[in-house]
PDB file of N, CA and C in Angstrom:
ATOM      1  N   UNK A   1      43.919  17.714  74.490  1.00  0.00           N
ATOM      2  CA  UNK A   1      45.089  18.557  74.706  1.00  0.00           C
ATOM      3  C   UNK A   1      44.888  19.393  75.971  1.00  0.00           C
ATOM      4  N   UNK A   2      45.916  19.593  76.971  1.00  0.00           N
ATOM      5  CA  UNK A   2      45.795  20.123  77.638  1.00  0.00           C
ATOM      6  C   UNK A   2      45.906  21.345  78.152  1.00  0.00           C
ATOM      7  N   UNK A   3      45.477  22.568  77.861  1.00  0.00           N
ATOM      8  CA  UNK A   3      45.924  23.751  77.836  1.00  0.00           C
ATOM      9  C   UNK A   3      46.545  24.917  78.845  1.00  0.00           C
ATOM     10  N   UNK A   4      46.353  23.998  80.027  1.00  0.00           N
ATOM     11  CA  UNK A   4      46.833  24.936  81.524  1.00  0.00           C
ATOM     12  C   UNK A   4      47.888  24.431  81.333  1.00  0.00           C
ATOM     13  N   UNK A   5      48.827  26.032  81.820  1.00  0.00           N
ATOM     14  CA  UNK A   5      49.963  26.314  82.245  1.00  0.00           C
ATOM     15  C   UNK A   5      50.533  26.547  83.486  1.00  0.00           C
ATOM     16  N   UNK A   6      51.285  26.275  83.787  1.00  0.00           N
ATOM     17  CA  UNK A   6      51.281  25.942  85.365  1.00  0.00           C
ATOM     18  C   UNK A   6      52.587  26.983  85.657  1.00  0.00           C
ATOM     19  N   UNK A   7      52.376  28.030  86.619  1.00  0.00           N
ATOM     20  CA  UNK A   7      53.396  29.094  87.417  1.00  0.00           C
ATOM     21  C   UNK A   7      53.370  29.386  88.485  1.00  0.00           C
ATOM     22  N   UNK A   8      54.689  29.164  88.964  1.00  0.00           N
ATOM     23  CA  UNK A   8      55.244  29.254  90.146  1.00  0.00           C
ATOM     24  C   UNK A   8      55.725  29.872  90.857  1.00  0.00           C
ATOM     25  N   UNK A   9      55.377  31.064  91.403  1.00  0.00           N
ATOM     26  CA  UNK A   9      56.033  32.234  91.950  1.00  0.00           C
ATOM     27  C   UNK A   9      56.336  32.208  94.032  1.00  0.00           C
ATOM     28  N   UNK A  10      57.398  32.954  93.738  1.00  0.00           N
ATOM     29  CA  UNK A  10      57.874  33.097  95.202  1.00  0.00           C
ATOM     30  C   UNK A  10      57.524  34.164  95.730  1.00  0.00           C
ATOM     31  N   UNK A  11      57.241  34.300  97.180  1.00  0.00           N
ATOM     32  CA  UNK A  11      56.611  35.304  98.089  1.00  0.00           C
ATOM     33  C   UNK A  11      56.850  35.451  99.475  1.00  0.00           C
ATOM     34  N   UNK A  12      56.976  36.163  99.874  1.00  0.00           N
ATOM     35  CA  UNK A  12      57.350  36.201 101.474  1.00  0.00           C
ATOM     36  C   UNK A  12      56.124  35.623 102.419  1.00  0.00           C
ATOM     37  N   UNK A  13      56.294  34.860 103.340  1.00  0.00           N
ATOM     38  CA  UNK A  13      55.105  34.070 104.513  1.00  0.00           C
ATOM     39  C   UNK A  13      54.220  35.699 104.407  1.00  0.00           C
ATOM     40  N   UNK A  14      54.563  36.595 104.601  1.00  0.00           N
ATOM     41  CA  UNK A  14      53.693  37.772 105.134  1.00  0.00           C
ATOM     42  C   UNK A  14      52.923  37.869 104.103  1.00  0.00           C
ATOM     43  N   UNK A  15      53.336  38.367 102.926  1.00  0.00           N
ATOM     44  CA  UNK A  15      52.624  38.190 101.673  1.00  0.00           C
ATOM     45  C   UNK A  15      51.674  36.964 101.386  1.00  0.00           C
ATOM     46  N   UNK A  16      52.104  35.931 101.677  1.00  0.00           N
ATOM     47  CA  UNK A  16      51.364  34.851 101.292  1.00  0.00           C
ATOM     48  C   UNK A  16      49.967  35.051 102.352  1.00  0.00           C
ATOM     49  N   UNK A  17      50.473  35.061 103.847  1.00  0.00           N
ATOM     50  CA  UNK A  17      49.297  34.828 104.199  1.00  0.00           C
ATOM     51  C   UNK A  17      48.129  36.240 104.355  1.00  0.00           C
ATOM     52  N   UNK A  18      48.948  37.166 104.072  1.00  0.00           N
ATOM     53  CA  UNK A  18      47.560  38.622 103.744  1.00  0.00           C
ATOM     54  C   UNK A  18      47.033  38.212 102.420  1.00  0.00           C
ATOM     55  N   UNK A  19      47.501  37.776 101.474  1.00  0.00           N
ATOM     56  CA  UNK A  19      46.842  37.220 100.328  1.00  0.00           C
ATOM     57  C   UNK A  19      46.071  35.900 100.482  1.00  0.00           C
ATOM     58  N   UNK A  20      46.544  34.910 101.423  1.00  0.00           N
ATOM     59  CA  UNK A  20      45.592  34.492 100.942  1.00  0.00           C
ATOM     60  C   UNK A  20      44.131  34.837 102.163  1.00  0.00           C
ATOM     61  N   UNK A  21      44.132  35.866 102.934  1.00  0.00           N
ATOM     62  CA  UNK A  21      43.323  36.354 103.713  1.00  0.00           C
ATOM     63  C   UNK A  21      42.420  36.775 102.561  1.00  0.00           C
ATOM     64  N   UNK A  22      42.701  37.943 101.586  1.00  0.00           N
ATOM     65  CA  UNK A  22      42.142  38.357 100.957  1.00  0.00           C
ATOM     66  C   UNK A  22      41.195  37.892 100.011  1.00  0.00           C
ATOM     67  N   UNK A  23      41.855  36.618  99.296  1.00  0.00           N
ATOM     68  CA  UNK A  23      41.295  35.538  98.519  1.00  0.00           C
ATOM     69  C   UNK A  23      40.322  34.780  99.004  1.00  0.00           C
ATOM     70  N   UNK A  24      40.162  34.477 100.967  1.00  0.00           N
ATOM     71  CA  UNK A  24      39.096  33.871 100.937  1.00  0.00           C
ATOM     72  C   UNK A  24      37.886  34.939 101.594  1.00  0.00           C
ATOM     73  N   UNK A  25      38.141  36.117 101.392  1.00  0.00           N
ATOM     74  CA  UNK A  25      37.425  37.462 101.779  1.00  0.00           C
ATOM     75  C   UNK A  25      36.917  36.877 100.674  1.00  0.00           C
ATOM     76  N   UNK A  26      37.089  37.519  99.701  1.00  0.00           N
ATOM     77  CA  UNK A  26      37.032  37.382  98.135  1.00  0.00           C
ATOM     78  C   UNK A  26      36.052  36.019  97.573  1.00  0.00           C
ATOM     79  N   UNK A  27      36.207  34.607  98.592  1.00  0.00           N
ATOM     80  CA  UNK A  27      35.286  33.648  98.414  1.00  0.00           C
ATOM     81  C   UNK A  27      36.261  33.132  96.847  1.00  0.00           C
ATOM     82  N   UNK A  28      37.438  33.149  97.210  1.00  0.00           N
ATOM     83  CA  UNK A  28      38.412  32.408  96.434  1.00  0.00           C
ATOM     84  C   UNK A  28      39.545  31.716  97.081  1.00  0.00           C
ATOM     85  N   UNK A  29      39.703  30.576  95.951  1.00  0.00           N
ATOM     86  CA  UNK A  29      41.192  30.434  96.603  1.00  0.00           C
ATOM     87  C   UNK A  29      42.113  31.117  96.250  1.00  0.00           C
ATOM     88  N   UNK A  30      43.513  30.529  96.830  1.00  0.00           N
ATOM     89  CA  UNK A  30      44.452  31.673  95.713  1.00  0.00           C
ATOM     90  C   UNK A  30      44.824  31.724  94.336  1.00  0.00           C
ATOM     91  N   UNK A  31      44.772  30.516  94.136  1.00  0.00           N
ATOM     92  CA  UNK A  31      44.808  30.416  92.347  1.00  0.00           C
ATOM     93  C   UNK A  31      43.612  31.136  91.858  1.00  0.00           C
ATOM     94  N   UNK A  32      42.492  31.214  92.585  1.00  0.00           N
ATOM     95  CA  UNK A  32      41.720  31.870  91.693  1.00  0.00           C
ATOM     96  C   UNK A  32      41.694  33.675  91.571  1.00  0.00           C
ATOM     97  N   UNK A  33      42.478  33.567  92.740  1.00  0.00           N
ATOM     98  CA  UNK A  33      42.448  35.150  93.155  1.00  0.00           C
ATOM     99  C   UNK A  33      43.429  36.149  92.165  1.00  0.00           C
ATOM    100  N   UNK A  34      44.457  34.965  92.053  1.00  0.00           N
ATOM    101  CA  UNK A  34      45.232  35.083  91.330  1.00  0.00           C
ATOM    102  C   UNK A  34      44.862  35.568  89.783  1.00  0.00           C
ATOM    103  N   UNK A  35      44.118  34.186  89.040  1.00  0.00           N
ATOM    104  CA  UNK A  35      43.703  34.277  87.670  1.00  0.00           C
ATOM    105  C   UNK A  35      42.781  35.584  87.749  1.00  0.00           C
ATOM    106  N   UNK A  36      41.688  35.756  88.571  1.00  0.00           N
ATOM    107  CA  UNK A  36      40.862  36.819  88.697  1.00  0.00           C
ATOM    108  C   UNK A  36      41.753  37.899  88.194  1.00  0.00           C
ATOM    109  N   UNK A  37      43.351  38.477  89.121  1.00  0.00           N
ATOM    110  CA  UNK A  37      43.846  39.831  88.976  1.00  0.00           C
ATOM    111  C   UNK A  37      44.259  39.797  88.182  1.00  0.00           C
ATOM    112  N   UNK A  38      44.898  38.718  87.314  1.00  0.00           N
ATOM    113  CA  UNK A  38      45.251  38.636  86.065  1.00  0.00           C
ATOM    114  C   UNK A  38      44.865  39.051  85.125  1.00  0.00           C
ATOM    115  N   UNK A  39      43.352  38.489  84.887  1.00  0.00           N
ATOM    116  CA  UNK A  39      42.385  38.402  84.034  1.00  0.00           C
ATOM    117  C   UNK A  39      41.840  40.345  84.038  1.00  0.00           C
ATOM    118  N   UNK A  40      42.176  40.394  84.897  1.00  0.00           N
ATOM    119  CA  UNK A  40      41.447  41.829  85.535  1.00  0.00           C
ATOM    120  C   UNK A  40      42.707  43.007  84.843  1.00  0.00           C
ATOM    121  N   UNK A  41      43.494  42.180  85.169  1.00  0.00           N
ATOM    122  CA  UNK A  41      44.986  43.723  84.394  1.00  0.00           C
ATOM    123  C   UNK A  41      45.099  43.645  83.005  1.00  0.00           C
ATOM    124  N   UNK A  42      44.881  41.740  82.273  1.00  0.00           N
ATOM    125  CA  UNK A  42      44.405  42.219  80.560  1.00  0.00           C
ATOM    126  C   UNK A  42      43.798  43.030  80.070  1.00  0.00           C
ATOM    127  N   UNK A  43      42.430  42.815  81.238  1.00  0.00           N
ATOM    128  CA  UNK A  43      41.203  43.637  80.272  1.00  0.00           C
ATOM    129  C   UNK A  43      41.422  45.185  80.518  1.00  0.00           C
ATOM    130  N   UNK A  44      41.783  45.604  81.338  1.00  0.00           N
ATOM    131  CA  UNK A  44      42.528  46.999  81.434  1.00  0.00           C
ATOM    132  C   UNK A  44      43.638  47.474  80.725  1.00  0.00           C
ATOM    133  N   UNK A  45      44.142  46.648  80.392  1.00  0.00           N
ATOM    134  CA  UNK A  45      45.235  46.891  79.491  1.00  0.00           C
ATOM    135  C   UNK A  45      45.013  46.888  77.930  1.00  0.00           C
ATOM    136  N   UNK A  46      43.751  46.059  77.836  1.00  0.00           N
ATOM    137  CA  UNK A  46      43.382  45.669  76.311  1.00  0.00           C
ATOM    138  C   UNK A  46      42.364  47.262  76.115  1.00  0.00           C
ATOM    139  N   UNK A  47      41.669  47.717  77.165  1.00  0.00           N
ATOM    140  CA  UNK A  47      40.592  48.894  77.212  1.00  0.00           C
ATOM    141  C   UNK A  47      41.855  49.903  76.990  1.00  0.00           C
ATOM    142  N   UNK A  48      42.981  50.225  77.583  1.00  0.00           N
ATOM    143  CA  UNK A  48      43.659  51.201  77.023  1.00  0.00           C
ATOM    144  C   UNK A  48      44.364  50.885  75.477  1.00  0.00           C
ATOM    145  N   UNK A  49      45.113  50.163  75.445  1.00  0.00           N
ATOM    146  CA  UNK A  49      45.891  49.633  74.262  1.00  0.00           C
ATOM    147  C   UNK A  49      45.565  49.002  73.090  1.00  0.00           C
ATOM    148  N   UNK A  50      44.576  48.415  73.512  1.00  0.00           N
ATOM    149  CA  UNK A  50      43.832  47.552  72.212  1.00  0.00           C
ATOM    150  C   UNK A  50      44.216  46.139  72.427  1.00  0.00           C
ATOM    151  N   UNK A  51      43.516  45.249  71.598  1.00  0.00           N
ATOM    152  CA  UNK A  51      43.607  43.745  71.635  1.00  0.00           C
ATOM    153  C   UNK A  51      45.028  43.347  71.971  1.00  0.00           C
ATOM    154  N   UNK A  52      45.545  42.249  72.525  1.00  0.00           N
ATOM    155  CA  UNK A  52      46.417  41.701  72.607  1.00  0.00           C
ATOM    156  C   UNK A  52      46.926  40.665  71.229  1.00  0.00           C
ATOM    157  N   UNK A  53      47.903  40.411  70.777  1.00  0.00           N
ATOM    158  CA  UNK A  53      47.993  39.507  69.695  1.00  0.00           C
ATOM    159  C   UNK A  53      49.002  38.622  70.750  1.00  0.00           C
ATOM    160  N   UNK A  54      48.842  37.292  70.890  1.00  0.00           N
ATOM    161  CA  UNK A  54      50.088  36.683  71.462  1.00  0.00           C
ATOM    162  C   UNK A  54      50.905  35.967  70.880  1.00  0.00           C
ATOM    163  N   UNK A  55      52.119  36.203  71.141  1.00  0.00           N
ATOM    164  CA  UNK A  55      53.151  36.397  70.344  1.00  0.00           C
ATOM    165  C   UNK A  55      53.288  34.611  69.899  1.00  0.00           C
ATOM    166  N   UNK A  56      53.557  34.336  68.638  1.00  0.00           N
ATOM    167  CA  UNK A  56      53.691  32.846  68.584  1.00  0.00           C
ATOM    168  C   UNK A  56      54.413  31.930  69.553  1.00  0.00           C
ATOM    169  N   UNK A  57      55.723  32.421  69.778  1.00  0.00           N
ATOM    170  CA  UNK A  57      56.168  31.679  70.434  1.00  0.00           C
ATOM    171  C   UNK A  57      55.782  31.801  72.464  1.00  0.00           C
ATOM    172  N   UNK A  58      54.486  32.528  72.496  1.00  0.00           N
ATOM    173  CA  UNK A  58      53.735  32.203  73.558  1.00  0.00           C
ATOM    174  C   UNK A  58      52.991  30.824  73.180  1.00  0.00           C
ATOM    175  N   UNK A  59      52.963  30.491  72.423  1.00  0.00           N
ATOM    176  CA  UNK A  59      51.694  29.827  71.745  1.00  0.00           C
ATOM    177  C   UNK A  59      51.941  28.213  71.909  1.00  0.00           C
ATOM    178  N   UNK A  60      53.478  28.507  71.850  1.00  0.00           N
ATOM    179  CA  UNK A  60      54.161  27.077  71.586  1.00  0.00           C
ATOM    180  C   UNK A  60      54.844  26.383  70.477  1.00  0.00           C
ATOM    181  N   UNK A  61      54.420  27.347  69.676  1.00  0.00           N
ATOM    182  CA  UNK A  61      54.955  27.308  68.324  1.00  0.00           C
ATOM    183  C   UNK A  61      56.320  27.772  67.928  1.00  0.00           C
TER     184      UNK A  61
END
């Protein structure tokens, strides 16, 4: 089963390319730079709020 989800977001050329400046500062690409800040605003969010439960119909269900 395959579990990646795949998202697609829009951005201005300027944006894109200071990001992805940053990302290979960073010794990432941008998907990873990406998942990194992601991953990085859960756990900040889970340290204030508490665990996340995701909602079933995140789930697929």
């Amino acid at each position: 089963m395959n579990d990646k989800i795949y998202l697609t977001i829009r951005m201005n050329r300027e944006l894109h390319d200071k990001f992805q400046s940053v990302a290979a500062y960073e010794g990432r690409s941008m998907s990873r730079q990406i998942l990194y800040l992601m991953n990085q605003c859960v756990v900040e969010f889970e340290k204030k709020n508490g665990p996340i439960d995701p909602l079933p119909e995140a789930r697929g269900k």
